[in-house]
Protein backbone atom coordinates (compact mmCIF):
# COMPACT_ATOMS: atom_id res chain seq x y z
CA UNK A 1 -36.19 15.36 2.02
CA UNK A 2 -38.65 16.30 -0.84
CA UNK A 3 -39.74 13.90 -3.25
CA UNK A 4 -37.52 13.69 -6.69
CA UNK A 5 -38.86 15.29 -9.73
CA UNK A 6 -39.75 12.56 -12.51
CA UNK A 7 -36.89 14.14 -14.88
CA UNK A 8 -33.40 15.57 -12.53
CA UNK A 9 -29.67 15.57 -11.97
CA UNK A 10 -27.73 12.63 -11.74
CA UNK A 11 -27.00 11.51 -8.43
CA UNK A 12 -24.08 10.08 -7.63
CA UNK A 13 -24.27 9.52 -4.07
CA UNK A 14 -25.15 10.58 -0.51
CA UNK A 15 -22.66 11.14 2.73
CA UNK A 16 -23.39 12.12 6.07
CA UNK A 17 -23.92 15.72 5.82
CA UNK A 18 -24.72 15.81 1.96
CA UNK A 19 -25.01 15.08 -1.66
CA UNK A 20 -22.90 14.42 -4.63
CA UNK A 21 -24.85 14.83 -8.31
CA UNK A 22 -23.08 15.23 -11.64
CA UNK A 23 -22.81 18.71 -13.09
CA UNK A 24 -24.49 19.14 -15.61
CA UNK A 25 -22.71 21.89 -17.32
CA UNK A 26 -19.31 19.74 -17.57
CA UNK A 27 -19.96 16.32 -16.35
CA UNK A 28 -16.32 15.68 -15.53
CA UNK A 29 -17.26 17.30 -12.40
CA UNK A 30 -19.37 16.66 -9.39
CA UNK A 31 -21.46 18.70 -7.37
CA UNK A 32 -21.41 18.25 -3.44
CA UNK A 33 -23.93 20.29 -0.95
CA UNK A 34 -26.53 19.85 1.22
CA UNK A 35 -29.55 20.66 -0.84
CA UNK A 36 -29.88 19.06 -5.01
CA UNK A 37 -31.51 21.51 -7.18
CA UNK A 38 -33.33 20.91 -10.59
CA UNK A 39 -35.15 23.58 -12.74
CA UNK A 40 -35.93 25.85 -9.33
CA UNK A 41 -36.89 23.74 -7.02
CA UNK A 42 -35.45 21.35 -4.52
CA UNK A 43 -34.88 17.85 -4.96
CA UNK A 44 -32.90 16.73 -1.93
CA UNK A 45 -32.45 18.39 1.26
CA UNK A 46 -30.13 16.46 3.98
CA UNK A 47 -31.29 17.10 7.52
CA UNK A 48 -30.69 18.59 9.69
CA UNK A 49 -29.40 22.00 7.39
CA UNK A 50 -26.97 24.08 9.32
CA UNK A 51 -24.78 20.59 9.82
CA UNK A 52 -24.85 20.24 6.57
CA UNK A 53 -24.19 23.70 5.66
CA UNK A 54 -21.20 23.72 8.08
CA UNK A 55 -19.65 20.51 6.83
CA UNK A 56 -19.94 22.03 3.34
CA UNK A 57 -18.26 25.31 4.68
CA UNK A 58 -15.29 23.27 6.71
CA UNK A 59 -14.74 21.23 3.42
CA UNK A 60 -14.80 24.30 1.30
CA UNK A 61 -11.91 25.88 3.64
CA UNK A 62 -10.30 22.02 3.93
CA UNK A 63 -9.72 22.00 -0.24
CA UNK A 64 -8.44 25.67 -0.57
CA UNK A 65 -6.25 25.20 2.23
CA UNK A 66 -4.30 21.98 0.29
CA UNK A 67 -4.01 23.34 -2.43
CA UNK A 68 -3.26 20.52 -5.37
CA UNK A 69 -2.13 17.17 -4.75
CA UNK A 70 -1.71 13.99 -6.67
CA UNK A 71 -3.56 12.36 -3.68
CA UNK A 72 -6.45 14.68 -3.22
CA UNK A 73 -9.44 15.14 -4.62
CA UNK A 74 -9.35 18.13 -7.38
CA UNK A 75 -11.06 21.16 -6.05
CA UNK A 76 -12.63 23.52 -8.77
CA UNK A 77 -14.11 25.86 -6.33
CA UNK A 78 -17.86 26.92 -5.56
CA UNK A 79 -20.78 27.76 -7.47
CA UNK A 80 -24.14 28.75 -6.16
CA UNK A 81 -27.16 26.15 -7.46
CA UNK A 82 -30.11 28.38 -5.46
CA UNK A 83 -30.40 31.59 -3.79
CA UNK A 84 -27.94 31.22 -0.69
CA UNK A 85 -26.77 27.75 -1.37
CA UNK A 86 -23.34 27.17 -2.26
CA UNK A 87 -22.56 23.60 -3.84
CA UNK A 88 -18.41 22.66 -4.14
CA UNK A 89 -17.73 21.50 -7.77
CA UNK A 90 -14.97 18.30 -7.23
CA UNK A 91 -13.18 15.94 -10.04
CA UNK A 92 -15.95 13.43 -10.45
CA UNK A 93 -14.53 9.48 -9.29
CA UNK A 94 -15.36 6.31 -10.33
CA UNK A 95 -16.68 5.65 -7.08
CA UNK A 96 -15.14 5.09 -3.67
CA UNK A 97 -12.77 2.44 -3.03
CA UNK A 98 -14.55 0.15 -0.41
CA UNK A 99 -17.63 -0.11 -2.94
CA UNK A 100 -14.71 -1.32 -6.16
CA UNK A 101 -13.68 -3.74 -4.03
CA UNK A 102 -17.08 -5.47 -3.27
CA UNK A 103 -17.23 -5.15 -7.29
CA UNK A 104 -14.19 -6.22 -8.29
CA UNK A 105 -11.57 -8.89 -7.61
CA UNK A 106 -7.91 -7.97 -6.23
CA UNK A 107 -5.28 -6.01 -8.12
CA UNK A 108 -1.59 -6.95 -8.13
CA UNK A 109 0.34 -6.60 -4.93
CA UNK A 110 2.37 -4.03 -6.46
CA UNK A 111 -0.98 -1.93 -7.56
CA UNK A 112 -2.15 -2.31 -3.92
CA UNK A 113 1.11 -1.27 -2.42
CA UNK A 114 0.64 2.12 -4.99
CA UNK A 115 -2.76 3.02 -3.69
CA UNK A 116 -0.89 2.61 -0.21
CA UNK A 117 1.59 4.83 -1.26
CA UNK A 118 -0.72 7.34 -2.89
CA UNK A 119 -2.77 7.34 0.53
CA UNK A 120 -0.05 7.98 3.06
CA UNK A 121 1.30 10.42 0.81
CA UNK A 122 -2.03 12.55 0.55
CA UNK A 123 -1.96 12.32 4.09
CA UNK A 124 1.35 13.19 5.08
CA UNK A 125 0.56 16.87 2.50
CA UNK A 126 -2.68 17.22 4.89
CA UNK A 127 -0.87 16.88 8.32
CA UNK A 128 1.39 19.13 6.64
CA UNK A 129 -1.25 21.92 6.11
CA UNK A 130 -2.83 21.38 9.36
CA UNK A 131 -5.84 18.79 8.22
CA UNK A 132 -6.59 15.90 10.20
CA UNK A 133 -9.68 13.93 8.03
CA UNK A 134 -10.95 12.52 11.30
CA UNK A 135 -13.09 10.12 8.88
CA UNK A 136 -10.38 8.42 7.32
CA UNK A 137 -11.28 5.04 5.65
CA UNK A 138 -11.52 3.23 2.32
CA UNK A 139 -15.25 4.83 1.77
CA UNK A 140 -13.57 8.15 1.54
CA UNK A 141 -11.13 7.34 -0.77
CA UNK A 142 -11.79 7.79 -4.30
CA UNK A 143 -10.75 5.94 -7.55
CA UNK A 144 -9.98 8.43 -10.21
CA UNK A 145 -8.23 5.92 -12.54
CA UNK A 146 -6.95 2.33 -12.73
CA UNK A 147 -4.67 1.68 -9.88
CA UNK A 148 -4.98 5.79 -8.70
CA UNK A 149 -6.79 6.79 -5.44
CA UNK A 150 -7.55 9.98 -3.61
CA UNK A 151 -8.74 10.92 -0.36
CA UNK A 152 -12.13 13.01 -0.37
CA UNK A 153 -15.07 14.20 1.83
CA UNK A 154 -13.16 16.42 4.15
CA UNK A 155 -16.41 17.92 5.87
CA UNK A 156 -16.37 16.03 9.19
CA UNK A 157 -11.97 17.29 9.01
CA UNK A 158 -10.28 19.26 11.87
CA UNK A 159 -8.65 22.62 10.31
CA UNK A 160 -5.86 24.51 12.94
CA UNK A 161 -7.52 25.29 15.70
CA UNK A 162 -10.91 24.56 14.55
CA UNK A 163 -12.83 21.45 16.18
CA UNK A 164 -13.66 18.36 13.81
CA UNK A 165 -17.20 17.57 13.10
CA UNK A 166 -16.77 13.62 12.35
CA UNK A 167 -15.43 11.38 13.52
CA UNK A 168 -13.87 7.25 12.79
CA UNK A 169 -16.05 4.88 12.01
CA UNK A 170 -15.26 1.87 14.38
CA UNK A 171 -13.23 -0.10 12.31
CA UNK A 172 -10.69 2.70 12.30
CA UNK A 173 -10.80 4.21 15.82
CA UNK A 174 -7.40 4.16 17.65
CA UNK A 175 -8.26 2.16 21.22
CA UNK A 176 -8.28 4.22 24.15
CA UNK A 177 -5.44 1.91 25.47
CA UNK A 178 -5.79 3.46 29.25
CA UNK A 179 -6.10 7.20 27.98
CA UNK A 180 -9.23 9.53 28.38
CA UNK A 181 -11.04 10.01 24.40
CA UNK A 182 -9.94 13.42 24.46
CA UNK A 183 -5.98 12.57 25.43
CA UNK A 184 -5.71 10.69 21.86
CA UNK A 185 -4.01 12.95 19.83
CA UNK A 186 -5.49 13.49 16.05
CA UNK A 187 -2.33 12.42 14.80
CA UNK A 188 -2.37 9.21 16.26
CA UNK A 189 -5.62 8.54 15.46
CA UNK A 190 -4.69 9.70 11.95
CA UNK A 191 -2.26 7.01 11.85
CA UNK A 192 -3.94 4.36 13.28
CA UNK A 193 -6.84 4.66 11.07
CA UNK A 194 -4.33 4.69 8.18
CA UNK A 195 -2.90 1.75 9.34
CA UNK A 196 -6.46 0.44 8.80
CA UNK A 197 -6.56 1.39 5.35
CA UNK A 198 -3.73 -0.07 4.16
CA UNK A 199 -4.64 -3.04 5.71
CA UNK A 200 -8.32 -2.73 3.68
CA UNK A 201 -6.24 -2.48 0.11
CA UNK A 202 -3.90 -5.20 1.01
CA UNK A 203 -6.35 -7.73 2.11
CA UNK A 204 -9.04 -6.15 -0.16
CA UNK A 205 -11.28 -6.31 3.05
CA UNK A 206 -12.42 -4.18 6.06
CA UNK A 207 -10.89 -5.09 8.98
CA UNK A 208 -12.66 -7.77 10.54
CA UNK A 209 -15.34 -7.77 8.18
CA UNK A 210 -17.07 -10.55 8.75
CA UNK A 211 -17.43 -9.16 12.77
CA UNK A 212 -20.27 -6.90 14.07
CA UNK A 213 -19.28 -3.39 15.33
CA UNK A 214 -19.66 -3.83 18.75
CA UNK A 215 -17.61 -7.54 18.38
CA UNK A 216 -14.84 -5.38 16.53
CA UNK A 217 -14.85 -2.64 19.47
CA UNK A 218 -14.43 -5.07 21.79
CA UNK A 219 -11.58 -6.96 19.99
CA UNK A 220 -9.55 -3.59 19.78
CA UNK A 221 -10.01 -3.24 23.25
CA UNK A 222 -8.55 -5.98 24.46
CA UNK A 223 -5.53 -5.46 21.50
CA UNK A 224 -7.15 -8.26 18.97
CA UNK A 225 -6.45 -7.24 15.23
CA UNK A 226 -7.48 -8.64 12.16
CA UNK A 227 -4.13 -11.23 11.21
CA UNK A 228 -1.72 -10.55 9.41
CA UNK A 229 0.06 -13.51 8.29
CA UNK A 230 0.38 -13.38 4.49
CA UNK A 231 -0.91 -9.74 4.52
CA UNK A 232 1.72 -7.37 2.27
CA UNK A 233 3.18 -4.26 4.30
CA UNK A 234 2.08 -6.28 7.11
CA UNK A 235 4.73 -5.06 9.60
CA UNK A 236 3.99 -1.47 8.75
CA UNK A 237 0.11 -1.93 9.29
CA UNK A 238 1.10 -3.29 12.88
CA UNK A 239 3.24 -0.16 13.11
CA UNK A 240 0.47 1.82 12.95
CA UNK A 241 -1.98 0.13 15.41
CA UNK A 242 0.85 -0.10 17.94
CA UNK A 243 1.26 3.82 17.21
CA UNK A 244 4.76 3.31 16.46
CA UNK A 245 5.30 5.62 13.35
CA UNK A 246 5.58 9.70 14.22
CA UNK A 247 3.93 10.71 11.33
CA UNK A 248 2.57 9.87 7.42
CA UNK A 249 6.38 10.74 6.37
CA UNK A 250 7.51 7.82 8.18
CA UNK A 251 4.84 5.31 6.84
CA UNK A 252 4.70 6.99 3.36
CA UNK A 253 9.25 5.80 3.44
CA UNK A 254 8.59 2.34 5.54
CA UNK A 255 5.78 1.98 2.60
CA UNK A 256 8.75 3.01 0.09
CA UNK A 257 11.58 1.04 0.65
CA UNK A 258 8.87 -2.53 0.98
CA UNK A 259 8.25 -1.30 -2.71
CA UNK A 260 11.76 -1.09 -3.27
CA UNK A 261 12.73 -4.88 -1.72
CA UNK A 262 9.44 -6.34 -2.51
CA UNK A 263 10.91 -9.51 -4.69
């Protein structure tokens, strides 16, 4: 990566595979590639390229293949910032949802229970267009508004028939539970990890987040979750890390009908 010029965009953030800078020709939008560019030259360049370059591409293809959604991130298409580099232009966030919560204290239970709605219903329109996000977790959510959230950063996602290139981080990987890695299907990991995330909002905490990585690997190994006791939507988060939902339908109505009964 080069050094910064003194004067440059305004970055935003930086993912595994690339950056995110404000626009500057309508800064109610983001830019997201691989390389940052400012008055012909280079600022940033994430390493190693072609990863980067083919997370951009697979995220490119991810957005135009959703289409809108209330739950996704707005897409406003490509736009080149330097000979042969492309750069996506996005709705610009707040920020990401795991940072907010470090920030700020707990909304209601009924605000938390509508970003868990808003989550499993951007999910269930993915597995509906053949997405899996494959990186699913509370840093790739994004809040757009008080109380709104959308999911984001698709470039690690699995599209039809086309291998992901990410993965979950730990805190959201579905055990192996006896099974080979490759014998977990991506919807069940899907699930699981959304199980996680609605967990995250509810508690307004990681899973086990006061735990190491390897400490919470082994945990889920031997079926040890973070408790649940007093936790809202707390049966349906153990639905989803016993894989007992068939899909983000069934979570997005189990999700539903708590709102519905909730006192």
């Amino acid at each position: 990566m080069q050094d910064p010029p003194a004067a440059g965009p305004e970055m935003l953030g930086s993912g595994c595979s690339g950056f995110v800078s404000v626009d500057s020709r309508d800064p109610r939008l983001v830019l997201k590639s691989y390389e940052v560019w400012h008055n012909g030259r280079c600022c940033y360049r994430f390493e190693p390229v072609d990863h980067g370059r083919a997370c951009l591409e697979r995220e490119a293809k991810v957005y135009q293949r959703l289409g809108s959604h209330p739950a996704i991130l707005e897409y406003h298409g490509e736009v080149y910032i330097a000979d042969e580099v492309l750069a996506l232009k996005l709705e610009r966030a707040q920020g990401d949802l795991r940072t907010l919560m470090k920030n700020q204290s707990p909304p209601s239970h009924e605000a938390r229970l509508e970003m868990a709605m808003q989550i499993a219903s951007g999910m269930a329109h993915m597995h509906r267009r053949g997405v899996f996000h494959c990186d699913f977790s509370c840093r790739n959510l994004f809040v757009t508004g008080p109380g709104k959230v959308k999911i984001g950063d698709f470039g690690g996602s699995k599209l039809g028939d086309e291998e992901p290139l990410g993965a979950e981080e730990v805190r959201y990987e579905l055990p192996l539970r006896g099974r080979e890695w490759e014998e977990r299907s991506y919807g069940r990991r899907e699930l699981f990890a959304l199980g996680c995330a609605i967990y995250e909002i509810m508690a307004w905490k990681m899973p086990f987040a006061e735990l190491g990585e390897a400490e919470v690997e082994e945990n889920y190994a031997r079926e040890v979750f973070p408790e649940l006791d007093g936790i809202a939507a707390g049966q349906i988060i153990e639905g989803c890390w016993k894989e007992e939902f068939p899909s983000a339908e069934d979570v997005l109505a189990a999700l539903r009908e708590a709102q519905s009964t909730a006192p």
